[in-house]
ModelCIF file with pLDDT and N, C-alpha, C, O atoms, coordinates in Angstrom:
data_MODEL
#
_entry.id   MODEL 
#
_entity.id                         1 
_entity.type                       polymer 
_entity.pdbx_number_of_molecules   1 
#
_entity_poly.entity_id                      1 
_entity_poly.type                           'polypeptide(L)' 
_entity_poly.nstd_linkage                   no 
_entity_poly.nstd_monomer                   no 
_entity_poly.pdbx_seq_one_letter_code       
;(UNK)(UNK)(UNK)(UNK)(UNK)(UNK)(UNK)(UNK)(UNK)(UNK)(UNK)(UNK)(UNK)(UNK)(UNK)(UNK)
(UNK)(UNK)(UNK)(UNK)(UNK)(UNK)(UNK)(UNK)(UNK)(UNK)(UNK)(UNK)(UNK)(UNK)(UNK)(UNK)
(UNK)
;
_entity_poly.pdbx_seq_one_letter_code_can   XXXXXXXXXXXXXXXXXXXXXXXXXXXXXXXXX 
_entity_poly.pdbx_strand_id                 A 
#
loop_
_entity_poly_seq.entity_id 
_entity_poly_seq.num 
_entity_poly_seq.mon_id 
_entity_poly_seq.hetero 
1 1  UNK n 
1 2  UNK n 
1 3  UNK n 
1 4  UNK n 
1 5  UNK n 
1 6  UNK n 
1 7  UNK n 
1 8  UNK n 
1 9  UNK n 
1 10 UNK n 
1 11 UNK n 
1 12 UNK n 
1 13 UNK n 
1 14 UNK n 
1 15 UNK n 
1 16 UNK n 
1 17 UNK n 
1 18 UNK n 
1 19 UNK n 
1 20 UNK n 
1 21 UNK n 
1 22 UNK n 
1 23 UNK n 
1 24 UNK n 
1 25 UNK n 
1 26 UNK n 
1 27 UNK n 
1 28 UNK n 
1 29 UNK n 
1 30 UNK n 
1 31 UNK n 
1 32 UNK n 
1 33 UNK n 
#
_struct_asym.id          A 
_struct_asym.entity_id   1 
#
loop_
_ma_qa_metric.id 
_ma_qa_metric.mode 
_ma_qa_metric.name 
_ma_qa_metric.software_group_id 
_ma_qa_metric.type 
1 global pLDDT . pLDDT 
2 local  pLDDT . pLDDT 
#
_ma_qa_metric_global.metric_id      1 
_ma_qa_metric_global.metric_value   94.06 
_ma_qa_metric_global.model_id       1 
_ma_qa_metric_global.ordinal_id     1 
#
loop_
_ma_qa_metric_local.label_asym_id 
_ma_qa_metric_local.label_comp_id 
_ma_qa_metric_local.label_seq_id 
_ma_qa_metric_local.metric_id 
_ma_qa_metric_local.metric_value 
_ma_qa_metric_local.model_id 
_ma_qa_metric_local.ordinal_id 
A UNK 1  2 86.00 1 1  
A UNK 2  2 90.00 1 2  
A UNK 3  2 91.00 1 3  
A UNK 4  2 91.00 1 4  
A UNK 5  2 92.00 1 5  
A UNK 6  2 94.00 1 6  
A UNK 7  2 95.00 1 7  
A UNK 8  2 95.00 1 8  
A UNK 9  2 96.00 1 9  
A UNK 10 2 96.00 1 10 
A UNK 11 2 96.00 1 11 
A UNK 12 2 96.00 1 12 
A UNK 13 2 97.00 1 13 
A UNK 14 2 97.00 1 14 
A UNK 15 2 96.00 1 15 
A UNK 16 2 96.00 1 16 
A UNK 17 2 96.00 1 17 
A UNK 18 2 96.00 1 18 
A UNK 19 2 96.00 1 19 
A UNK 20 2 95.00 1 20 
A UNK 21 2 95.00 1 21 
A UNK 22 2 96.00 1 22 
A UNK 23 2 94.00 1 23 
A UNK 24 2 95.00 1 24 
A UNK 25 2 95.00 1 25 
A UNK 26 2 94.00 1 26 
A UNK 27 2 94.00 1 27 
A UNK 28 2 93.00 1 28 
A UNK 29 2 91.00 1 29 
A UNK 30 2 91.00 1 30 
A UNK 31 2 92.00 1 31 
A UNK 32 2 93.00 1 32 
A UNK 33 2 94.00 1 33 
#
loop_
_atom_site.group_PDB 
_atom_site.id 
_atom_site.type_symbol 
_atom_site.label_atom_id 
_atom_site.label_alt_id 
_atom_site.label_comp_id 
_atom_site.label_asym_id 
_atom_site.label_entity_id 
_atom_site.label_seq_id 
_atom_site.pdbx_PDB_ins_code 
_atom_site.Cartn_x 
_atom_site.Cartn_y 
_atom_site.Cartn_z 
_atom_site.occupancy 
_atom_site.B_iso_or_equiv 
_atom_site.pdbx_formal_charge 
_atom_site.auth_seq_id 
_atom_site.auth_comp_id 
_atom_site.auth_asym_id 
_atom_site.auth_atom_id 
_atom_site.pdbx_PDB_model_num 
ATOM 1   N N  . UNK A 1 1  ? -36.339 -25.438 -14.673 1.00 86.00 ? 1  UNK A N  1 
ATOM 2   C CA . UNK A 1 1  ? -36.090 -26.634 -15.482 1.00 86.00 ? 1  UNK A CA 1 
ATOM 3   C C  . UNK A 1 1  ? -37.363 -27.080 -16.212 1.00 86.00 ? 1  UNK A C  1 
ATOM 4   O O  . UNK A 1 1  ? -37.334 -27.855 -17.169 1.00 86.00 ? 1  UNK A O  1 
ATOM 5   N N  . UNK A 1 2  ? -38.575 -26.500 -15.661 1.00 90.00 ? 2  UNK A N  1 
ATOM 6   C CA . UNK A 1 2  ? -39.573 -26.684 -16.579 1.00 90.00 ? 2  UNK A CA 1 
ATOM 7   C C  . UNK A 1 2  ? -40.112 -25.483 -17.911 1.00 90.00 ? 2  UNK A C  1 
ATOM 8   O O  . UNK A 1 2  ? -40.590 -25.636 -19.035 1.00 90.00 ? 2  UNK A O  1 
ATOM 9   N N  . UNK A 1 3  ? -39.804 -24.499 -17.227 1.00 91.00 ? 3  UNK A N  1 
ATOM 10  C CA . UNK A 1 3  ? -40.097 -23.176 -17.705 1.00 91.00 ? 3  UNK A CA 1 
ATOM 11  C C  . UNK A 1 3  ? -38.806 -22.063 -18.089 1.00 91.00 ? 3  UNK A C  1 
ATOM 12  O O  . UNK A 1 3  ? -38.494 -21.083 -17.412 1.00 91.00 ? 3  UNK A O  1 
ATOM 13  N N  . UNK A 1 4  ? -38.383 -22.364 -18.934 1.00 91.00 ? 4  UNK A N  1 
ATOM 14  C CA . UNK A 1 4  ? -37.282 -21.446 -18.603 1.00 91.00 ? 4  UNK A CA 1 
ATOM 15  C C  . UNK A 1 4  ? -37.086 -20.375 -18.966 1.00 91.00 ? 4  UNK A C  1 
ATOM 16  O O  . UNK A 1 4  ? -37.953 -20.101 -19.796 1.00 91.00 ? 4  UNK A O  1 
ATOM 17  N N  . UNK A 1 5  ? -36.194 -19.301 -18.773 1.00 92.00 ? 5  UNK A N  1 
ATOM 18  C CA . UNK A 1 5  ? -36.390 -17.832 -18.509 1.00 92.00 ? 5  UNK A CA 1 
ATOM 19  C C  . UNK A 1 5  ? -36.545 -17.410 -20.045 1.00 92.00 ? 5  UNK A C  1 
ATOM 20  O O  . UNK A 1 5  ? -36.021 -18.062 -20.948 1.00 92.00 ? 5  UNK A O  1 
ATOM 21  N N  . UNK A 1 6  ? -37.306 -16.273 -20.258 1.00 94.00 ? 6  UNK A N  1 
ATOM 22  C CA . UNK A 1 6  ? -37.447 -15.967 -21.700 1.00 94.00 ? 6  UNK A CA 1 
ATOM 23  C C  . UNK A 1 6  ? -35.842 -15.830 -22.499 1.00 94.00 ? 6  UNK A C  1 
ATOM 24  O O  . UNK A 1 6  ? -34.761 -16.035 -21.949 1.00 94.00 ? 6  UNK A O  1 
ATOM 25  N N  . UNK A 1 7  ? -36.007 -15.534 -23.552 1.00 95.00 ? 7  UNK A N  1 
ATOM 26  C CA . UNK A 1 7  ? -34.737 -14.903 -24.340 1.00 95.00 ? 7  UNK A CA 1 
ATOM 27  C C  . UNK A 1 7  ? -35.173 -13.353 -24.178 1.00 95.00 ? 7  UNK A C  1 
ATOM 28  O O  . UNK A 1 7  ? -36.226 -12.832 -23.811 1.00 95.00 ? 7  UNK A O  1 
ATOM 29  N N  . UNK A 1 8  ? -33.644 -12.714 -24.700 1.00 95.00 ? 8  UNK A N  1 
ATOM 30  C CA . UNK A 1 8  ? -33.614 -11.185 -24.736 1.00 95.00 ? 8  UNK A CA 1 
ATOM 31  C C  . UNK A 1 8  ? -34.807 -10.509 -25.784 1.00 95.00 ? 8  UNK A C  1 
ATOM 32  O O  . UNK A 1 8  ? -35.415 -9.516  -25.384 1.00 95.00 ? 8  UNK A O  1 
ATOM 33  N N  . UNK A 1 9  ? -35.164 -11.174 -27.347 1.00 96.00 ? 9  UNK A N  1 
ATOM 34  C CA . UNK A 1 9  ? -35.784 -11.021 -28.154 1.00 96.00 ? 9  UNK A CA 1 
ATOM 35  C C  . UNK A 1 9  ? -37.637 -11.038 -27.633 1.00 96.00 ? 9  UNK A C  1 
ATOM 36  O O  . UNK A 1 9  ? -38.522 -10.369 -28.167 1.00 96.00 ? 9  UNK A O  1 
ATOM 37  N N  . UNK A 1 10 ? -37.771 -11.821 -26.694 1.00 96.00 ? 10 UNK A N  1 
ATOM 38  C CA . UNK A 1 10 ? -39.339 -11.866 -26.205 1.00 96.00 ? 10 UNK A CA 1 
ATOM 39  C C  . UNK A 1 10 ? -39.518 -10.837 -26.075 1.00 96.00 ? 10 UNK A C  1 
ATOM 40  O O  . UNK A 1 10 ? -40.123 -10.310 -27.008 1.00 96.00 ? 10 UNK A O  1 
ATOM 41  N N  . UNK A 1 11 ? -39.137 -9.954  -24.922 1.00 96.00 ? 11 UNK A N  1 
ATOM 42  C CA . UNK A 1 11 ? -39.257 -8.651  -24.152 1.00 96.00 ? 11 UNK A CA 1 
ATOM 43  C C  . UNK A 1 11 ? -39.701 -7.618  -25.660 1.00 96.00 ? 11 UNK A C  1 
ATOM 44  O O  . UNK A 1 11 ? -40.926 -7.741  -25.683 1.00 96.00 ? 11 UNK A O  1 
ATOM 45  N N  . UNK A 1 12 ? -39.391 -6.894  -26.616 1.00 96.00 ? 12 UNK A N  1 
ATOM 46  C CA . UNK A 1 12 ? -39.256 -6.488  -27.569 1.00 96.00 ? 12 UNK A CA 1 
ATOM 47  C C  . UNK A 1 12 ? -40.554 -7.049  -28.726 1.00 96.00 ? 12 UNK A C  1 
ATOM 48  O O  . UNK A 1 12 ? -41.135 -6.435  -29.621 1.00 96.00 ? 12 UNK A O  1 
ATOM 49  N N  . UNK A 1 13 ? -40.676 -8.432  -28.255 1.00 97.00 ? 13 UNK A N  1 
ATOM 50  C CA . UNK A 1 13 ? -42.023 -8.843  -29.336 1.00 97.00 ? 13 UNK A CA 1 
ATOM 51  C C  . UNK A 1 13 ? -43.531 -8.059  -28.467 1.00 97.00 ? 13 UNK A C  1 
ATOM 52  O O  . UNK A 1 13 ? -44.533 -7.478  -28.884 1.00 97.00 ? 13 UNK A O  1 
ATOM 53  N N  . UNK A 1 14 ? -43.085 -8.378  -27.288 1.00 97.00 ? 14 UNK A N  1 
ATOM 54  C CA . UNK A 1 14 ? -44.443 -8.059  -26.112 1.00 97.00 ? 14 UNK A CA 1 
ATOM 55  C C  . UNK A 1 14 ? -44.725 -7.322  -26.899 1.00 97.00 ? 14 UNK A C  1 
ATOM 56  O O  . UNK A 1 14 ? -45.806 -7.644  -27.391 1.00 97.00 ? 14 UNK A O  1 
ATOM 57  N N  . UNK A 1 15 ? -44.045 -5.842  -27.615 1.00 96.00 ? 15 UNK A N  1 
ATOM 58  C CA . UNK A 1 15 ? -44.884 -4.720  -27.803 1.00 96.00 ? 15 UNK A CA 1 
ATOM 59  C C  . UNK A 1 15 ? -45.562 -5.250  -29.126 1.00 96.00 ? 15 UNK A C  1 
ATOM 60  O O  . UNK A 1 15 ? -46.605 -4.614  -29.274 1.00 96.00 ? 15 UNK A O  1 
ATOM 61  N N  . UNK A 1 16 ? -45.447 -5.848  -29.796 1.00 96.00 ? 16 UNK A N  1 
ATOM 62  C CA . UNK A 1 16 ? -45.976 -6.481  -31.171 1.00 96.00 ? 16 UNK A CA 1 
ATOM 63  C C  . UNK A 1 16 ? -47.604 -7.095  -30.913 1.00 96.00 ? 16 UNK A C  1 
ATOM 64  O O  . UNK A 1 16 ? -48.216 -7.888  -31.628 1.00 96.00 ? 16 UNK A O  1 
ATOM 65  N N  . UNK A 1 17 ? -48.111 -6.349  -29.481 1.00 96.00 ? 17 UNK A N  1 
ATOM 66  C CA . UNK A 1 17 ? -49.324 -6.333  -29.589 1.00 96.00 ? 17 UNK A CA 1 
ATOM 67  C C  . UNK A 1 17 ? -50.042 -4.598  -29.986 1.00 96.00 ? 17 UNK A C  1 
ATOM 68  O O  . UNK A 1 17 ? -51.181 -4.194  -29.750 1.00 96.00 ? 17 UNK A O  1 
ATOM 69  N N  . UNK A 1 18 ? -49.177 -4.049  -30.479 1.00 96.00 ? 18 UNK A N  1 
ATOM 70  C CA . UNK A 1 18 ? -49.738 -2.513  -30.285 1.00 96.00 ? 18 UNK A CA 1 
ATOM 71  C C  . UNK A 1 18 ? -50.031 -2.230  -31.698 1.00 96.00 ? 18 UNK A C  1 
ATOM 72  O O  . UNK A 1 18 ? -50.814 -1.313  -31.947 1.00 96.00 ? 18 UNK A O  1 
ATOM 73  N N  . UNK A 1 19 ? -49.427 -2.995  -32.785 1.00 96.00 ? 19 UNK A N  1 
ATOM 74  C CA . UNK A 1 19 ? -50.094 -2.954  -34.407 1.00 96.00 ? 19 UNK A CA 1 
ATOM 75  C C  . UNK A 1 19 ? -51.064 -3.839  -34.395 1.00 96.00 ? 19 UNK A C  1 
ATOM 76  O O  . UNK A 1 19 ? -52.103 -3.225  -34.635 1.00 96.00 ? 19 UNK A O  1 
ATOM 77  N N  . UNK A 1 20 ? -51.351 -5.354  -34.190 1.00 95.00 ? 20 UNK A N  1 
ATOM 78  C CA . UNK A 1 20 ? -53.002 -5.813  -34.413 1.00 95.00 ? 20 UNK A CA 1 
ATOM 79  C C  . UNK A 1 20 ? -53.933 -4.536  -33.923 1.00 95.00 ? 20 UNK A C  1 
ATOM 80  O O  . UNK A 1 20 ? -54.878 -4.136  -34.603 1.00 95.00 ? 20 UNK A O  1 
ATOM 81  N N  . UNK A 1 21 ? -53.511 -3.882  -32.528 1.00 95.00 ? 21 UNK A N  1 
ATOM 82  C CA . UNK A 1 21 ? -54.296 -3.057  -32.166 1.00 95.00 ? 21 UNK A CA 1 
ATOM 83  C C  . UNK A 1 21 ? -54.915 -2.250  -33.237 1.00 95.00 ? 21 UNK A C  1 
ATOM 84  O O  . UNK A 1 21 ? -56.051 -2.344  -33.700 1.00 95.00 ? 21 UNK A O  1 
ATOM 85  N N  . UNK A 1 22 ? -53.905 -1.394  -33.563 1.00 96.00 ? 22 UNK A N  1 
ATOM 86  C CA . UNK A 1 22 ? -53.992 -0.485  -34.493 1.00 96.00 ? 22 UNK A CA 1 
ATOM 87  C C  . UNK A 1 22 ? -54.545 -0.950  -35.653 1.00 96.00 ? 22 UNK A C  1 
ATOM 88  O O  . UNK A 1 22 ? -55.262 -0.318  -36.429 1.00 96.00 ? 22 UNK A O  1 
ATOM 89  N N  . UNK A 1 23 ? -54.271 -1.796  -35.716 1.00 94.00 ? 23 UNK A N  1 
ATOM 90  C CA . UNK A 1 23 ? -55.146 -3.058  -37.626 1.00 94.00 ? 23 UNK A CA 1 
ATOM 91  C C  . UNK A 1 23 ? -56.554 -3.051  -36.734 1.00 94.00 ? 23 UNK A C  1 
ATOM 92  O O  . UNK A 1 23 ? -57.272 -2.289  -37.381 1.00 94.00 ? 23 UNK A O  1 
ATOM 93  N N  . UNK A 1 24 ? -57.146 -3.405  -35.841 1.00 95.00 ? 24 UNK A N  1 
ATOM 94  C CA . UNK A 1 24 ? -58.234 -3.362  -35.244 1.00 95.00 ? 24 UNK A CA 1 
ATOM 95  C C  . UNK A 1 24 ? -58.962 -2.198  -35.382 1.00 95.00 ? 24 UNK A C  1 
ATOM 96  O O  . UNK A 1 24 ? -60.140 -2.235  -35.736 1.00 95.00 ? 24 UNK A O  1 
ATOM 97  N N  . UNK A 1 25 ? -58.428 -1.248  -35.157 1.00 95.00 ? 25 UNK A N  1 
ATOM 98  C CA . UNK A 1 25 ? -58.707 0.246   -34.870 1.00 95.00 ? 25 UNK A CA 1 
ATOM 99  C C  . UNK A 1 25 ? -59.078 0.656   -36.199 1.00 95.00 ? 25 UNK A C  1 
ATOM 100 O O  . UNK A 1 25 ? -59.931 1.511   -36.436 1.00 95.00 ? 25 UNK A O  1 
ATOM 101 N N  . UNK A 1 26 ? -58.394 0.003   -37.085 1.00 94.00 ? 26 UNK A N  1 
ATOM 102 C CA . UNK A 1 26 ? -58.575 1.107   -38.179 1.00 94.00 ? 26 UNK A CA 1 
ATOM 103 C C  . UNK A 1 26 ? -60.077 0.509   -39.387 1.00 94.00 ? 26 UNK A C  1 
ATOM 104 O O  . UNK A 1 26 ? -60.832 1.165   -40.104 1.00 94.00 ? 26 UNK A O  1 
ATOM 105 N N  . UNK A 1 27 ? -59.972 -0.905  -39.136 1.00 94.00 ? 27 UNK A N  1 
ATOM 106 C CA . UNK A 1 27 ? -61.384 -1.199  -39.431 1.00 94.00 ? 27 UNK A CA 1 
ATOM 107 C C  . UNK A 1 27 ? -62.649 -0.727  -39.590 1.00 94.00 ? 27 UNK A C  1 
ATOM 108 O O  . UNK A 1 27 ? -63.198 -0.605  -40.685 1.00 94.00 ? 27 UNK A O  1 
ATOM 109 N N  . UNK A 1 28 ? -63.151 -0.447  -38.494 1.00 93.00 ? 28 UNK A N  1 
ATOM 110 C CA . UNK A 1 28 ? -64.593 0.288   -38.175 1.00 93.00 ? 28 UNK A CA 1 
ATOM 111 C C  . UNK A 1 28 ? -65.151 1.453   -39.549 1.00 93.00 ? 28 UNK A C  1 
ATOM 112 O O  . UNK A 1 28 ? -66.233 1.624   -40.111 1.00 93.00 ? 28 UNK A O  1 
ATOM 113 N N  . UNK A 1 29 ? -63.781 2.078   -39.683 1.00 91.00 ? 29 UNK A N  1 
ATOM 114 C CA . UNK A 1 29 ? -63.961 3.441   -40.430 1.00 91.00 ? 29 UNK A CA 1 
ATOM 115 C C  . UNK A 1 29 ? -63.180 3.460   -41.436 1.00 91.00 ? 29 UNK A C  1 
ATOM 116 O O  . UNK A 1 29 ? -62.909 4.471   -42.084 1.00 91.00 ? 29 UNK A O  1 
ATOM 117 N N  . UNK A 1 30 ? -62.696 2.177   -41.672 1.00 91.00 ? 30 UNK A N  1 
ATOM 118 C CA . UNK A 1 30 ? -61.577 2.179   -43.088 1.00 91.00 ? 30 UNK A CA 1 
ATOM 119 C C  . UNK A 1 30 ? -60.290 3.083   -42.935 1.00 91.00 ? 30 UNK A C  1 
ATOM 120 O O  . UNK A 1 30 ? -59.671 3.133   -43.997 1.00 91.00 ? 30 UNK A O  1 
ATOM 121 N N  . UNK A 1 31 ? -59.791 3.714   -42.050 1.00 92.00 ? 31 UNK A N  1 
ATOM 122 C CA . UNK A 1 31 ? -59.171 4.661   -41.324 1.00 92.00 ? 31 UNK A CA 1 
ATOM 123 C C  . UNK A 1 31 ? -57.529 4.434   -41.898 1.00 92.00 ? 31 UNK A C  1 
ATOM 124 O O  . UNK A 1 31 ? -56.721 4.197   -41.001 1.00 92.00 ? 31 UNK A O  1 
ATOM 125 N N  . UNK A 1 32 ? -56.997 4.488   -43.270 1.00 93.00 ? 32 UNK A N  1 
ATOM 126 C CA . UNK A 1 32 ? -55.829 4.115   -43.794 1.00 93.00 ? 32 UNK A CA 1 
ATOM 127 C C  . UNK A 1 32 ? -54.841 5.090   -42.547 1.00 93.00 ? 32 UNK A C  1 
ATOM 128 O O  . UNK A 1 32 ? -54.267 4.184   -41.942 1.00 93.00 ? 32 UNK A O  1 
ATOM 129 N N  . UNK A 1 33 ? -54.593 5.814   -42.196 1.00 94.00 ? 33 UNK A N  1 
ATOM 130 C CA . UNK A 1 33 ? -53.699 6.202   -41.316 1.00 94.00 ? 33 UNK A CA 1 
ATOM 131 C C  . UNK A 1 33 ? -53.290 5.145   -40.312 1.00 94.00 ? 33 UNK A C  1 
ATOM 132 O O  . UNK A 1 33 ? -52.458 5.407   -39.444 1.00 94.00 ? 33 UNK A O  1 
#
């Protein structure tokens, strides 16, 4: 009642940390791939 359980759609964003990654990654060396 304070916190309540995620939606189905959260689970699926989680991975929407694996492109900043990759935008991170590709910096250093200009690395368009």
């Amino acid at each position: 009642d304070r916190v309540a359980m995620p939606y189905q759609w959260e689970y699926p964003y989680l991975l929407s940390i694996l492109p900043s990654l990759l935008g991170l990654l590709s910096f250093p060396r200009n690395n368009i791939s």
